[in-house]
C-alpha atoms as a PDB file:
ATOM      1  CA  UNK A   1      58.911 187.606  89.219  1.00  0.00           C
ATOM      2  CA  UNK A   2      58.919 187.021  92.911  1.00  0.00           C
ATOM      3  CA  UNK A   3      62.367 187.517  94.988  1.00  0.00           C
ATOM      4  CA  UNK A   4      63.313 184.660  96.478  1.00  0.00           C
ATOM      5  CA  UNK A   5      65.203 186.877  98.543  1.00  0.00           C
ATOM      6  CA  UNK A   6      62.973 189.137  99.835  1.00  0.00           C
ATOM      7  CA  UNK A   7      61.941 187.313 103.297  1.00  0.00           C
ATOM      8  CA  UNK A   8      65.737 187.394 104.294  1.00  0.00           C
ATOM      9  CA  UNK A   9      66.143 191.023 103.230  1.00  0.00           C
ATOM     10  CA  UNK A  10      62.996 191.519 105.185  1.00  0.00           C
ATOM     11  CA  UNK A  11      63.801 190.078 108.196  1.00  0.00           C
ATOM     12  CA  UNK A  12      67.712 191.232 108.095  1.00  0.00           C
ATOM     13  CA  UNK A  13      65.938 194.848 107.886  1.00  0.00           C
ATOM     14  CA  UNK A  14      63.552 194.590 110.815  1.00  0.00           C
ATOM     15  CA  UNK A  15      66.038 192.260 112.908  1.00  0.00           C
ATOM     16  CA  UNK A  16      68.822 195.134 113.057  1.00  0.00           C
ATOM     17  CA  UNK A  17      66.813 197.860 115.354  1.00  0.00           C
ATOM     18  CA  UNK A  18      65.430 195.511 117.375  1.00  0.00           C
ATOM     19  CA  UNK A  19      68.801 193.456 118.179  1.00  0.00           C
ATOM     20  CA  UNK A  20      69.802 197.238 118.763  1.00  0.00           C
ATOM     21  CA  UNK A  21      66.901 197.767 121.094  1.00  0.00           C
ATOM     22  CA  UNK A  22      67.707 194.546 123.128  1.00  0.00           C
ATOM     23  CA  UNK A  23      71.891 195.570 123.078  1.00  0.00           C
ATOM     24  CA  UNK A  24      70.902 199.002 124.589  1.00  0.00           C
ATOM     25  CA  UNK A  25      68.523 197.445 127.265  1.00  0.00           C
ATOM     26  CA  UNK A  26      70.971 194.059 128.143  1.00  0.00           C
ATOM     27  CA  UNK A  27      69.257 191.557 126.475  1.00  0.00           C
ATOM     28  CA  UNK A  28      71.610 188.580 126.422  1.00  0.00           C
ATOM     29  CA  UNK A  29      71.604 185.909 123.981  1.00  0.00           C
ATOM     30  CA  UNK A  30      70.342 183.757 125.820  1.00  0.00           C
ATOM     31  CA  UNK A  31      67.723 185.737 126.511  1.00  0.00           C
ATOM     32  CA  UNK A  32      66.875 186.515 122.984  1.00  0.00           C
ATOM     33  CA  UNK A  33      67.314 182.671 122.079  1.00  0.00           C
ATOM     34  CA  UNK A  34      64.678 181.543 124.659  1.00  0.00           C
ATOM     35  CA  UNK A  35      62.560 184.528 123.160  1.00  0.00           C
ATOM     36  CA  UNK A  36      62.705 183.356 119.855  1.00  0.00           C
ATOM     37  CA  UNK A  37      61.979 179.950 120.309  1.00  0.00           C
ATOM     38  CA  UNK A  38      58.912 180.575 122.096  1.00  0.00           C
ATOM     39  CA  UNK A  39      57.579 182.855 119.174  1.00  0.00           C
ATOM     40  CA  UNK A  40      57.985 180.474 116.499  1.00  0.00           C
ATOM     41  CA  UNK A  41      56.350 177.965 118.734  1.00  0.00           C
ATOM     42  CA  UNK A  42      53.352 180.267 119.415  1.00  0.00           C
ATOM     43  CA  UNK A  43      53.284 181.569 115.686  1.00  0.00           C
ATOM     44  CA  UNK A  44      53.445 177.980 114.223  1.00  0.00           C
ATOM     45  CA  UNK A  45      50.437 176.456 116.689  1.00  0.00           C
ATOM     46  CA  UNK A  46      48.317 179.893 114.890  1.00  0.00           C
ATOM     47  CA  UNK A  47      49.633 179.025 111.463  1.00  0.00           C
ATOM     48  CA  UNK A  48      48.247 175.063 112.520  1.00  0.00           C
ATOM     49  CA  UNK A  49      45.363 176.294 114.040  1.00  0.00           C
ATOM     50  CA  UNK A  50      44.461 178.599 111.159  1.00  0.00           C
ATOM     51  CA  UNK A  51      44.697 176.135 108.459  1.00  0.00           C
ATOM     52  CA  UNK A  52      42.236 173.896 110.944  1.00  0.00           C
ATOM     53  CA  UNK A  53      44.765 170.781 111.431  1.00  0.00           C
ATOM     54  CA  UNK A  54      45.257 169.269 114.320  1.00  0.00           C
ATOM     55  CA  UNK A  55      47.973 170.661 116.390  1.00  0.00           C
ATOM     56  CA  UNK A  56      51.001 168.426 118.069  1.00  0.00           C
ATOM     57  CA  UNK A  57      54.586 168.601 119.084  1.00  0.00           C
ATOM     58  CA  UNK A  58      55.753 166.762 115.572  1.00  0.00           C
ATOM     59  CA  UNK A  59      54.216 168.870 113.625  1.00  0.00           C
ATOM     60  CA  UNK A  60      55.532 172.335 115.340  1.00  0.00           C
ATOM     61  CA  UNK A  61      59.037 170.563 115.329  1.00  0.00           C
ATOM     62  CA  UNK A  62      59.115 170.151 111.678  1.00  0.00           C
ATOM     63  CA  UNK A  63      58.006 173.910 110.826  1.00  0.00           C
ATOM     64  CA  UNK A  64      60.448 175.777 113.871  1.00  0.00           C
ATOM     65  CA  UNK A  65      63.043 172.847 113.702  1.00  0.00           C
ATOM     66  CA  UNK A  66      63.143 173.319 117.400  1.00  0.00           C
ATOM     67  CA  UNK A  67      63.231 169.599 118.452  1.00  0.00           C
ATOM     68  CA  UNK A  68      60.027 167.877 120.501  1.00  0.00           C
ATOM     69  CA  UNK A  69      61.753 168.061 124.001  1.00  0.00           C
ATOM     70  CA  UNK A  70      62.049 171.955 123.815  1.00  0.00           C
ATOM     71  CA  UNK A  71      58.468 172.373 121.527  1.00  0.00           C
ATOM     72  CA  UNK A  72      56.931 170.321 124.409  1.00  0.00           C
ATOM     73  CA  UNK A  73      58.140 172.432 127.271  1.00  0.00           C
ATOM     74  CA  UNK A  74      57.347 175.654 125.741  1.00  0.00           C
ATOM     75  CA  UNK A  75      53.502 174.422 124.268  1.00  0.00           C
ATOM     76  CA  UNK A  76      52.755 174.117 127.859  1.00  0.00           C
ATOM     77  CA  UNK A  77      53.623 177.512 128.767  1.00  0.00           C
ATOM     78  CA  UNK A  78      51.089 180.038 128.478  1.00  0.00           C
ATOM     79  CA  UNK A  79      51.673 183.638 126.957  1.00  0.00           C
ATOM     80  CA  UNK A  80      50.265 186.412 127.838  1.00  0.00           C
ATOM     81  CA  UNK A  81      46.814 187.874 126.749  1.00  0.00           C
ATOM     82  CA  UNK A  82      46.483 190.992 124.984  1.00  0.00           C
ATOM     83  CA  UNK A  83      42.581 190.877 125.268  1.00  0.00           C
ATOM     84  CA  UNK A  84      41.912 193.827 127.529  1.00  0.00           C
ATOM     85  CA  UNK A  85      43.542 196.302 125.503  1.00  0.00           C
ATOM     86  CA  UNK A  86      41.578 194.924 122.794  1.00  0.00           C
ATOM     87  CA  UNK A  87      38.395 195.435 124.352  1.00  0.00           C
ATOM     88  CA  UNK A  88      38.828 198.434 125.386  1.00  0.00           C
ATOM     89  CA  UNK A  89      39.958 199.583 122.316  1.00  0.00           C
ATOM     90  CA  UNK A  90      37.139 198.237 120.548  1.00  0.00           C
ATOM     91  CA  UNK A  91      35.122 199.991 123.470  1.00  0.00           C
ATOM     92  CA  UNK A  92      35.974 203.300 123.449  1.00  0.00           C
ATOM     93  CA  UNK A  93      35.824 203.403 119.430  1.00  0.00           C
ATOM     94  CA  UNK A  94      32.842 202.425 119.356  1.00  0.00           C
ATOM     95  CA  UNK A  95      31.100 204.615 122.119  1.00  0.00           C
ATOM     96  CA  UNK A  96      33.369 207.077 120.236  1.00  0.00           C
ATOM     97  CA  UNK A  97      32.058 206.632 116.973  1.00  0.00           C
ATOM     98  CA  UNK A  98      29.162 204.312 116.666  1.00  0.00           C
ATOM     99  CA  UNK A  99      25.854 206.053 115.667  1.00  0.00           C
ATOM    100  CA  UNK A 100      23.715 204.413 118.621  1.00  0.00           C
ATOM    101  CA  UNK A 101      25.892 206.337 121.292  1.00  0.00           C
ATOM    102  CA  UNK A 102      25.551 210.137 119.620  1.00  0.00           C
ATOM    103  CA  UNK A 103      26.092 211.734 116.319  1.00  0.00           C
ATOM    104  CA  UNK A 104      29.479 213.018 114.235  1.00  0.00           C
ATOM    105  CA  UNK A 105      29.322 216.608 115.317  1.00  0.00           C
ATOM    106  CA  UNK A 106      28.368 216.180 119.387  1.00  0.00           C
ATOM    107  CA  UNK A 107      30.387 214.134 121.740  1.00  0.00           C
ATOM    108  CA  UNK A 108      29.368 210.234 122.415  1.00  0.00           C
ATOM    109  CA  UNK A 109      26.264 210.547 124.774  1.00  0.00           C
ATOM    110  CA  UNK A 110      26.525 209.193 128.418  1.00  0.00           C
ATOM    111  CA  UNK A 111      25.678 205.984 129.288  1.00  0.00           C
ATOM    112  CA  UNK A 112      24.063 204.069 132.198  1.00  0.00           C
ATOM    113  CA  UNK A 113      26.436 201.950 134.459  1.00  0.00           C
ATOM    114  CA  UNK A 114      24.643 200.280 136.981  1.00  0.00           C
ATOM    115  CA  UNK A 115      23.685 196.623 136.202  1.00  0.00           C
ATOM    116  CA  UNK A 116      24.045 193.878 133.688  1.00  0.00           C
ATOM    117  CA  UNK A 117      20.887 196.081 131.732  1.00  0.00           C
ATOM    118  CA  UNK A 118      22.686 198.837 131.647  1.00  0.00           C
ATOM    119  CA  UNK A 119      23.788 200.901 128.120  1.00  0.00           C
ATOM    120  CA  UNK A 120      27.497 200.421 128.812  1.00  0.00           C
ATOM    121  CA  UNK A 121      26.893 196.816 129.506  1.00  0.00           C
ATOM    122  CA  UNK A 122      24.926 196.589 126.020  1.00  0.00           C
ATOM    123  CA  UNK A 123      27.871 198.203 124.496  1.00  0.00           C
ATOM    124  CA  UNK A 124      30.575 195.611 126.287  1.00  0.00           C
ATOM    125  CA  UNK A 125      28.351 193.183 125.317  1.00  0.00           C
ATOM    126  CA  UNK A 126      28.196 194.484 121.397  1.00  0.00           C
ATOM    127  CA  UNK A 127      31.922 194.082 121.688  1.00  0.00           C
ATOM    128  CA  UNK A 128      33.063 190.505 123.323  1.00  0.00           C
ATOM    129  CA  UNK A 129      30.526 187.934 124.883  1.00  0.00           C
ATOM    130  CA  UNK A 130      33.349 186.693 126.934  1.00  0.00           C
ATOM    131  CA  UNK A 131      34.272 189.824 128.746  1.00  0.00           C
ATOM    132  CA  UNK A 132      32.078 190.775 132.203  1.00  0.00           C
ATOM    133  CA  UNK A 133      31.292 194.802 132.123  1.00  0.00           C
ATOM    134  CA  UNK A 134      32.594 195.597 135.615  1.00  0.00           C
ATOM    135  CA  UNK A 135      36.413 195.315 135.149  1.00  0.00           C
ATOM    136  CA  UNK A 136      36.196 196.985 131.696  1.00  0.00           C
ATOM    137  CA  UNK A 137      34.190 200.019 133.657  1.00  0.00           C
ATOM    138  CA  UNK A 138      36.884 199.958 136.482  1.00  0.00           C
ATOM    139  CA  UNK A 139      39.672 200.293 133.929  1.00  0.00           C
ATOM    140  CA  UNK A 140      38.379 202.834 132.101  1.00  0.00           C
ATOM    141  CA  UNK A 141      37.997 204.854 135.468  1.00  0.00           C
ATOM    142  CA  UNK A 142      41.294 203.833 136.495  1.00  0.00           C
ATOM    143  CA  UNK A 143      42.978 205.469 133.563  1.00  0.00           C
ATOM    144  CA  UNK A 144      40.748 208.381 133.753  1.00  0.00           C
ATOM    145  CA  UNK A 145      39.029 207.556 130.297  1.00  0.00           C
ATOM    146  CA  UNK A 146      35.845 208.323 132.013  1.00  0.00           C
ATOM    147  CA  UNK A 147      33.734 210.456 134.445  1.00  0.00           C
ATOM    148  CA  UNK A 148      30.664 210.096 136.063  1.00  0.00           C
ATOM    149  CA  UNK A 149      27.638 212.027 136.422  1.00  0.00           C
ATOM    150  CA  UNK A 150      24.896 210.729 138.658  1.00  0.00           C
ATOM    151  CA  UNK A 151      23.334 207.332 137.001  1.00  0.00           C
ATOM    152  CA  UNK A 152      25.666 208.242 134.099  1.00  0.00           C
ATOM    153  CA  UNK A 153      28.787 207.743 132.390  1.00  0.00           C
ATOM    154  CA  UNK A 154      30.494 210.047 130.495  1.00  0.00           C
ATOM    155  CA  UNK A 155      33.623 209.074 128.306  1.00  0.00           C
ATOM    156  CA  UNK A 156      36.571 211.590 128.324  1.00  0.00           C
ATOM    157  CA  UNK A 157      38.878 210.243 125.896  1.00  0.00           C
ATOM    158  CA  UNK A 158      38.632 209.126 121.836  1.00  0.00           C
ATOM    159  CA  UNK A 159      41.159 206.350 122.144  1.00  0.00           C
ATOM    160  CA  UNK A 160      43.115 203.645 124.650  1.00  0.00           C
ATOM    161  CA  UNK A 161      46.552 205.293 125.334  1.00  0.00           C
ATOM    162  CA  UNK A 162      47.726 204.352 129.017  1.00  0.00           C
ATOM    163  CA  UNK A 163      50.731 205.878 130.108  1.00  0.00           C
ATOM    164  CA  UNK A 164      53.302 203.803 131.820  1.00  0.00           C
ATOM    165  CA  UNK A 165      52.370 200.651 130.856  1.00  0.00           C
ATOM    166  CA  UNK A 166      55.399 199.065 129.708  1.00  0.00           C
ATOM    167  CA  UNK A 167      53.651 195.677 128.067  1.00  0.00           C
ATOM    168  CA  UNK A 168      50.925 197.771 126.388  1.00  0.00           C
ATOM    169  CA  UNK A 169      53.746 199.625 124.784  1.00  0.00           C
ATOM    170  CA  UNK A 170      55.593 197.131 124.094  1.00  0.00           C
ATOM    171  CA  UNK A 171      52.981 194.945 122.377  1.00  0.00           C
ATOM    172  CA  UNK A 172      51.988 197.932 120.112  1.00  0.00           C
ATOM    173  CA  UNK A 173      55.856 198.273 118.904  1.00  0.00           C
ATOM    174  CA  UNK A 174      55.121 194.248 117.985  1.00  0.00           C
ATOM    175  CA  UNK A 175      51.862 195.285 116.091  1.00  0.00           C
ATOM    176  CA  UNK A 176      53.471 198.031 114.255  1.00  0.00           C
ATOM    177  CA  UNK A 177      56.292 195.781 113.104  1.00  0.00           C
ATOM    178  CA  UNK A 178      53.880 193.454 112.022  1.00  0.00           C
ATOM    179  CA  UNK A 179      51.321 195.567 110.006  1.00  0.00           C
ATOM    180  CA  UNK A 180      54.110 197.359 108.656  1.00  0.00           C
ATOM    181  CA  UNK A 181      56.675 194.245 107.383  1.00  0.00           C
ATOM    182  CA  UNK A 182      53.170 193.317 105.622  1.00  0.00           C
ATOM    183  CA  UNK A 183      52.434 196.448 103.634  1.00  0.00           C
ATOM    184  CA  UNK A 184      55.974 196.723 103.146  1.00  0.00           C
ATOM    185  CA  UNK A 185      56.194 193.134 101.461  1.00  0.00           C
ATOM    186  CA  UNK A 186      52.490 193.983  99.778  1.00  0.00           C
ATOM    187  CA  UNK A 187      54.099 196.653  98.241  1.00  0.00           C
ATOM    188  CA  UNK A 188      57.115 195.467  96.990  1.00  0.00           C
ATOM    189  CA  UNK A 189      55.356 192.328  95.254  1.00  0.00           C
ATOM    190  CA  UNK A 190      52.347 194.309  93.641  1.00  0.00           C
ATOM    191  CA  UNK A 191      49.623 192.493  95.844  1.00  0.00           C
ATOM    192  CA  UNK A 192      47.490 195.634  95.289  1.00  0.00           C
ATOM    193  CA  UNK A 193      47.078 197.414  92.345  1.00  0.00           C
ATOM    194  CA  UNK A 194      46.552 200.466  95.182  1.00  0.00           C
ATOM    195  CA  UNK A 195      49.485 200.642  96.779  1.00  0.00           C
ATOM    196  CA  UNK A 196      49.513 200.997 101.264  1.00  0.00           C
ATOM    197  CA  UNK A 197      50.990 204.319 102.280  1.00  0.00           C
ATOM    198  CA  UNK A 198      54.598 203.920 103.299  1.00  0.00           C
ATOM    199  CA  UNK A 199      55.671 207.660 103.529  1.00  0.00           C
ATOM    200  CA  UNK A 200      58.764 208.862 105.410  1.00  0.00           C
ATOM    201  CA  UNK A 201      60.213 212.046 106.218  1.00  0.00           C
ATOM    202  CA  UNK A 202      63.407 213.063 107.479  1.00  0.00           C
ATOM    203  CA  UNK A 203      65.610 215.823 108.677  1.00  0.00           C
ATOM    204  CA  UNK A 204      68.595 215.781 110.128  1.00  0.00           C
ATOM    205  CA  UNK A 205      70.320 218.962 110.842  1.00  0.00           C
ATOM    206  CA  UNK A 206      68.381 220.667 113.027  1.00  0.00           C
ATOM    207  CA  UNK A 207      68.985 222.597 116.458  1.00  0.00           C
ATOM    208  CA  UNK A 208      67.728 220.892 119.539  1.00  0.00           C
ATOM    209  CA  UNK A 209      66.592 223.773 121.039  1.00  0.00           C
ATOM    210  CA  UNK A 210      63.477 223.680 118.450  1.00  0.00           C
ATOM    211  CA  UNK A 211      62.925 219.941 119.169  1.00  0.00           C
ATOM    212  CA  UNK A 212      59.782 220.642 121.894  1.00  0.00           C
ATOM    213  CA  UNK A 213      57.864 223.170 119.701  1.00  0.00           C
ATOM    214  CA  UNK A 214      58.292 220.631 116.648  1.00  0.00           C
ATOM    215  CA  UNK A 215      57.002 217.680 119.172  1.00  0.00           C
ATOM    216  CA  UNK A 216      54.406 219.869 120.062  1.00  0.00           C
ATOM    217  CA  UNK A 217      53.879 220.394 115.961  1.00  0.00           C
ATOM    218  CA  UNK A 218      53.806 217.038 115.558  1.00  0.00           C
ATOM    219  CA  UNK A 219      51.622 216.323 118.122  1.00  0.00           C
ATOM    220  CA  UNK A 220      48.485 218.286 117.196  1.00  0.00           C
ATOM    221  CA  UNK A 221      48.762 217.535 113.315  1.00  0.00           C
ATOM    222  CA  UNK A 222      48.905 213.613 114.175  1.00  0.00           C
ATOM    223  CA  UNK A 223      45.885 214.223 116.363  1.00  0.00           C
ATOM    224  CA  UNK A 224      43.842 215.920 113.695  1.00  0.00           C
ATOM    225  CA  UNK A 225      44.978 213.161 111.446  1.00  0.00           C
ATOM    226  CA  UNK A 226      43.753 210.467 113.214  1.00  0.00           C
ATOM    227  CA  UNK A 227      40.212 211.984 113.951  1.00  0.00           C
ATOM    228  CA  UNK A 228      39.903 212.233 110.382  1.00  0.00           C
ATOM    229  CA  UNK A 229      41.163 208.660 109.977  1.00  0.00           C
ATOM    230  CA  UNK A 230      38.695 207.410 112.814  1.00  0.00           C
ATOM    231  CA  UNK A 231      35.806 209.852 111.663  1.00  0.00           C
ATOM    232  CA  UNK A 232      36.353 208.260 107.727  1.00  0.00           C
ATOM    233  CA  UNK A 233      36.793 204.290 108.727  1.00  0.00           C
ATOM    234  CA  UNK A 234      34.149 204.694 110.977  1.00  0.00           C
ATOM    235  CA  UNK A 235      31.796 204.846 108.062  1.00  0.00           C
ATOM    236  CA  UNK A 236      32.285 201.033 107.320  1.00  0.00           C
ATOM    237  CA  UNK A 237      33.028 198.937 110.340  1.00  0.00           C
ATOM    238  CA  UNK A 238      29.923 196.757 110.860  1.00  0.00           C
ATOM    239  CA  UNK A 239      30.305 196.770 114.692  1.00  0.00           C
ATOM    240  CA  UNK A 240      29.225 200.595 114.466  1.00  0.00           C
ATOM    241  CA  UNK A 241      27.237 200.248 111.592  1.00  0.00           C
ATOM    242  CA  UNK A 242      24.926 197.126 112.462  1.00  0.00           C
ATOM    243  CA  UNK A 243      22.909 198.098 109.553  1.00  0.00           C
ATOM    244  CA  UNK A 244      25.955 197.821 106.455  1.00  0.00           C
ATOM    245  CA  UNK A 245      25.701 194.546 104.723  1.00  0.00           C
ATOM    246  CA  UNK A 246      26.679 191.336 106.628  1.00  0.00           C
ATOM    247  CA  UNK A 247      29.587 189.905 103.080  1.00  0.00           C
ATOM    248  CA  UNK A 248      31.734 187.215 103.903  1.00  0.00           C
ATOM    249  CA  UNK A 249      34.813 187.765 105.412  1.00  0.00           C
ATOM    250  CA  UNK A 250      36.339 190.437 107.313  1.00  0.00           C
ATOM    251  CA  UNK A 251      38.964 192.963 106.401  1.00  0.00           C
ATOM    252  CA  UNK A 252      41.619 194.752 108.603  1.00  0.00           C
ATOM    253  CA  UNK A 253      42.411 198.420 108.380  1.00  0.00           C
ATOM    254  CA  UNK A 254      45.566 199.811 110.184  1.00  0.00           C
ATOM    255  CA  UNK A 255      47.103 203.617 109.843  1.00  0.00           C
ATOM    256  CA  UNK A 256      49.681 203.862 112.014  1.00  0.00           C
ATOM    257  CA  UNK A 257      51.879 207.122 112.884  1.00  0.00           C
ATOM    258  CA  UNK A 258      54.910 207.765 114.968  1.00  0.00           C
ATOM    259  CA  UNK A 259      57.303 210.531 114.761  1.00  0.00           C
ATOM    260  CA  UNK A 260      60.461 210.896 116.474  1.00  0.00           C
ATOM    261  CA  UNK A 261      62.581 214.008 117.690  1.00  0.00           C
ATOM    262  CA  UNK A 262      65.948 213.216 119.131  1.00  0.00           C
ATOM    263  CA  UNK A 263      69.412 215.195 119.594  1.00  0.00           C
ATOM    264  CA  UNK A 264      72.235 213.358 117.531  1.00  0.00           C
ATOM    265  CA  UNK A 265      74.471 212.280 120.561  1.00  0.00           C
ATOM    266  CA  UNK A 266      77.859 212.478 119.360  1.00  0.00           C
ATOM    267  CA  UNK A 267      79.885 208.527 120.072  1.00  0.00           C
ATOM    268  CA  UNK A 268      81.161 208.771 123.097  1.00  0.00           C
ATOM    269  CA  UNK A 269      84.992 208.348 123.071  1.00  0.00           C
ATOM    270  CA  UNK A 270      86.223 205.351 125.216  1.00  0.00           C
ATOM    271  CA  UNK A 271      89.744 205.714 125.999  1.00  0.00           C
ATOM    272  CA  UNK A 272      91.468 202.039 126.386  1.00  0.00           C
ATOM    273  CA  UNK A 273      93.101 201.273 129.395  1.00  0.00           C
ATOM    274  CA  UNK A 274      96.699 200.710 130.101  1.00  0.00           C
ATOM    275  CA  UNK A 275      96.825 196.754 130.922  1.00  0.00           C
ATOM    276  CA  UNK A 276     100.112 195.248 131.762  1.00  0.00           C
ATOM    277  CA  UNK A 277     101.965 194.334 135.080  1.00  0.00           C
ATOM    278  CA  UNK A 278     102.754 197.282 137.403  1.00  0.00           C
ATOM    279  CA  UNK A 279     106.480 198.014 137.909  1.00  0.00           C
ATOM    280  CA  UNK A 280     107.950 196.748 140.511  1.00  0.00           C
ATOM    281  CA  UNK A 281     109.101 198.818 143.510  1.00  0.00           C
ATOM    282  CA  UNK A 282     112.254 197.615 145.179  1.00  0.00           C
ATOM    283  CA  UNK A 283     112.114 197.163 148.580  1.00  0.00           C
ATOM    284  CA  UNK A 284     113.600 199.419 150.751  1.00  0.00           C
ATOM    285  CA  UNK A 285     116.712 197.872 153.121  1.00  0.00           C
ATOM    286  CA  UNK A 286     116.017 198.246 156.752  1.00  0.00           C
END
């Protein structure tokens, strides 16, 4: 039997660190209520859009409740797009991986760059029709995923992991949340008769002075991990494999890891202030 209570319990769960996140970093309520408005707007055009209805300000009213005035203003706003990190996602695992562009045990093979006949534009092109080759080339240099060699190019890195840049972080945090509410929810309702992986492990009495060399730890073995992960799924994505058969439909695949190592700070201890009128000095007599 399903539990009727499990979207609130859900949502209580995930809401709690990320009200936390937004006390530590001053997010207001007002803020947060602006936020959250425009989300269920954008999430209930999808959920229109995906069940191929016609959207309109009614009918996002009635699924948010946000009234027509306030669904209006924010429909015309535009959010951002996550489409280049997409792309170049999508680009870099499949020059990584994909068996035109070099074999499992040699690194991907260089490609030309000059022109719209080039390999790398055939590869952009394998990946999104919309997206020109240039500006996908210039990022790729710009984060130093690649190098070139004469005519050639020569990619440096397995996967899309700029440093610094605070919305591609802060979008992956979103994704993470997502994927993992999902398998979470999957799990707990017996969607699968294979359960997703939902594994955690946790220690909490350790001495700070170790923290680096377990980071380090950490660091390598979730490497390793994730070129087997790669190496394995890379056997049945049809954008690498052009030659696996063409079923209906499309299915996801997400493995996700994060580990954290932090010092337990101990509360800090706020002393109140004395409040109250101060006493009153007499006046001295002249």
């Amino acid at each position: 039997m399903r539990n009727n209570h499990l979207p609130t319990l859900i949502t209580n769960a995930i809401l709690r660190p990320l009200v936390r996140l937004c006390l530590a970093r001053g997010v207001r309520i007002q803020e947060l209520e602006a936020l959250l408005k425009a989300v269920l707007v954008a999430e209930a055009r999808t959920a229109i859009e995906a069940a191929q209805s016609e959207v309109s300000v009614s009918k996002i009213s009635v699924i948010t409740g946000i009234n027509r005035t306030e669904v209006a203003r924010l429909v015309s706003g535009d959010g951002p797009s996550q489409e280049k990190h997409d792309v170049l996602n999508r680009v870099i695992g499949l020059w990584s991986h994909g068996r035109a562009y070099g074999s499992p045990d040699a690194p991907p093979r260089p490609l030309t760059y000059q022109g719209l006949g080039s390999e790398f534009a055939a590869l952009v092109a394998t990946v999104s029709k919309e997206v020109s080759p240039y500006p996908v080339l210039f990022e790729l240099e710009r984060i130093g995923a690649i190098r070139y060699d004469g005519d050639r190019a020569i990619l440096q890195v397995v996967e899309y992991t700029p440093h610094g840049d605070v919305e591609h972080g802060v979008q992956v945090l979103s994704d993470d949340i997502e994927d993992l509410a999902t398998a979470v929810e999957q799990n707990l309702t017996s969607c699968n008769e294979t359960p997703s992986v939902h594994l955690r492990t946790s220690y909490d009495n350790i001495d700070p002075a170790e923290l680096p060399q377990i980071r380090r730890w950490l660091l390598e073995k979730g490497a390793a991990f994730h070129r087997e992960v790669r190496s394995y799924l890379s056997l049945f994505d049809r954008d690498i494999n052009p030659s696996l058969p063409r079923g209906d439909g499309r299915a996801r695949v997400v493995v996700s890891l994060f580990s954290l190592g932090a010092k337990i700070e101990a509360p800090k201890e706020l002393k109140p202030k004395k409040r109250g009128r101060k006493p009153c000095v007499p006046a001295s007599a002249d």
